[in-house]
Protein backbone atom coordinates (compact mmCIF):
# COMPACT_ATOMS: atom_id res chain seq x y z
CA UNK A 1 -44.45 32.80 -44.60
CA UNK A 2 -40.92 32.36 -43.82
CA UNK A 3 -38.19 35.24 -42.96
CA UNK A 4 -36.60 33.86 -45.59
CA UNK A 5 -39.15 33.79 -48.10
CA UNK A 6 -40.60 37.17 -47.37
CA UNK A 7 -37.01 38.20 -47.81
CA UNK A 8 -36.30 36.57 -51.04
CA UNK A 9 -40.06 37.74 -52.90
CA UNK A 10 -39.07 41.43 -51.48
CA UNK A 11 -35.68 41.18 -53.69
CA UNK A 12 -37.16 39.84 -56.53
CA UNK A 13 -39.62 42.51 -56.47
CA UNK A 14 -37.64 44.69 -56.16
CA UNK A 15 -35.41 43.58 -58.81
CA UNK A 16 -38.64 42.43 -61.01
CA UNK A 17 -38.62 46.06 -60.96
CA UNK A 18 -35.66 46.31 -63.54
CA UNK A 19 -36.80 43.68 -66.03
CA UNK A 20 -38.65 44.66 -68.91
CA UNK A 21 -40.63 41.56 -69.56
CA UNK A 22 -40.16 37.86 -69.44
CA UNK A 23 -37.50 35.29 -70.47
CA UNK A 24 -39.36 34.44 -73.41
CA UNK A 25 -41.15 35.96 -76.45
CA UNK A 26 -44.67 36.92 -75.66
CA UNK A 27 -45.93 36.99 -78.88
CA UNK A 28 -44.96 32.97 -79.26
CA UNK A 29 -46.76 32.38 -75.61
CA UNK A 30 -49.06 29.20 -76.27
CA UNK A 31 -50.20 27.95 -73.09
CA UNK A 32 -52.52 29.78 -70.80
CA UNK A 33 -50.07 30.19 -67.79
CA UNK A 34 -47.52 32.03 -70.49
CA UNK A 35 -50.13 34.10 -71.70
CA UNK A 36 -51.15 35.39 -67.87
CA UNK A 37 -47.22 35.73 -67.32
CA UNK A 38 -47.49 37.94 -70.32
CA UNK A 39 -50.65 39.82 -69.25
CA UNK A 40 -49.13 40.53 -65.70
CA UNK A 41 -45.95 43.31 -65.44
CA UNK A 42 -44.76 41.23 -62.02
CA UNK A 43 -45.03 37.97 -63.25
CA UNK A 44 -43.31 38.86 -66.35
CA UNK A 45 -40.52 40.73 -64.49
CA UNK A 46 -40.41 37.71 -61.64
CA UNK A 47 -39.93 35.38 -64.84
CA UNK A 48 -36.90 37.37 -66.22
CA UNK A 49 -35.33 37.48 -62.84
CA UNK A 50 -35.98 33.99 -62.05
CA UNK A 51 -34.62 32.86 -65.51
CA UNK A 52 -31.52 35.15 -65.43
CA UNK A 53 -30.70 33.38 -61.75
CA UNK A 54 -31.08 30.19 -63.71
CA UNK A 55 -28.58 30.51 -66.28
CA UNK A 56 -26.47 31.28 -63.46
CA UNK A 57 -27.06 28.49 -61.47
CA UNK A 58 -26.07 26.26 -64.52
CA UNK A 59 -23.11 27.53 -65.71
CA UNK A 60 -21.77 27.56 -61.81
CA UNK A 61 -23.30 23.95 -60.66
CA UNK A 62 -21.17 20.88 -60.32
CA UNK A 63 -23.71 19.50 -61.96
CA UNK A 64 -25.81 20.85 -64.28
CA UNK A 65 -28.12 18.16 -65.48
CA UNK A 66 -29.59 17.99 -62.24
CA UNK A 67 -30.31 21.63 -62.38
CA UNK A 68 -31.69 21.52 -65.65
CA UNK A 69 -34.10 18.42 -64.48
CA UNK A 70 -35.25 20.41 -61.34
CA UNK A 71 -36.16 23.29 -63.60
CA UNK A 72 -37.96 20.78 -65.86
CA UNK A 73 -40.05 19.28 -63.11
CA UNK A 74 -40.61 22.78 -61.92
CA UNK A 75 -41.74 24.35 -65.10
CA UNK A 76 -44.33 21.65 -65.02
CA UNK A 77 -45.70 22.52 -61.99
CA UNK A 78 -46.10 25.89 -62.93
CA UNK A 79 -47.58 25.21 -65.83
CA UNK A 80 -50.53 23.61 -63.54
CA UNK A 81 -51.22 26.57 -62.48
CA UNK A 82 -54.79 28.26 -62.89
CA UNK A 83 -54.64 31.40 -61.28
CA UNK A 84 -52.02 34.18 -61.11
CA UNK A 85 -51.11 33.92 -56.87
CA UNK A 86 -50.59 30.35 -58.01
CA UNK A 87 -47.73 31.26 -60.50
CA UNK A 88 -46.64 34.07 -58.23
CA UNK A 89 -45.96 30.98 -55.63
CA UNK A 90 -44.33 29.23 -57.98
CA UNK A 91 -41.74 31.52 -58.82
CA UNK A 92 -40.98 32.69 -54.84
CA UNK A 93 -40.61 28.71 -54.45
CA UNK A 94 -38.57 28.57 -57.67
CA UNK A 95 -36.33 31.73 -56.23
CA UNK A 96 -35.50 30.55 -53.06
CA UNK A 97 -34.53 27.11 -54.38
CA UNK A 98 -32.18 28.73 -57.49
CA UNK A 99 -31.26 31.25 -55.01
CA UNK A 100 -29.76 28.35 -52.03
CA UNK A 101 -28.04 26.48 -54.84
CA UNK A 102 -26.41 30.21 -56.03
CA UNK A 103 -25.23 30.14 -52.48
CA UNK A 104 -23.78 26.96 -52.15
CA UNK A 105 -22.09 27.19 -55.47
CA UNK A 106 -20.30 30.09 -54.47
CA UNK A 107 -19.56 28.25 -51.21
CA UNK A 108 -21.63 30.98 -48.78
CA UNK A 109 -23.16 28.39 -47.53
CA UNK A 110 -22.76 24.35 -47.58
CA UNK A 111 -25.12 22.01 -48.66
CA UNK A 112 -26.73 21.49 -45.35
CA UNK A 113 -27.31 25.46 -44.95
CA UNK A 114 -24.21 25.54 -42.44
CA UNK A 115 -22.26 28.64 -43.78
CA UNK A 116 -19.04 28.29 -44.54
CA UNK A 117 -16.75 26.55 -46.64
């Protein structure tokens, strides 16, 4: 795994640690991959923390669309999950990509990872 991905699953475990439950209402979870969110404390922490980081990314993107698209396409490939490390990996891939677009919208870093304005 990548520094930077071992990095990024460490913080939102450890800030998965804060969240109560996921971003949506487990009691209305239909599919199978919402109801083993729901059944599993991390994955229903990593889902708050993912969708809070989100909602930031969107209101601070130049364009939001896009974001909202990417976390379309995204959702759908979680949803293809079976198992729960496959989930798990989709939210650290998820993180990492919300989390680089946080950075570059606060102009950390550029669009080509150079930091910097």
């Amino acid at each position: 795994m990548k520094p930077l991905a071992v990095a990024t699953l460490a913080l939102t475990l450890s800030t998965a640690a804060f969240a109560e439950g996921p971003a949506f209402d487990c009691s209305k979870a239909s599919s199978k991959v919402e109801k083993m969110i729901c059944a599993d404390p991390t994955l229903s922490s990593t889902d708050s923390v993912n969708a809070d980081i989100y909602k930031e990314v969107v209101q601070t993107a130049d364009n939001p669309n896009q974001v909202k698209q990417e976390q379309r396409q995204w959702l759908k490939t979680r949803n293809a999950c079976q198992t729960v490390d496959c989930i798990a990996k989709a939210y650290d891939t998820r993180y990492n990509q919300l989390q680089h677009e946080r950075l570059v919208n606060s102009g950390a870093v550029n669009g080509d990872d150079s930091i910097g304005h």
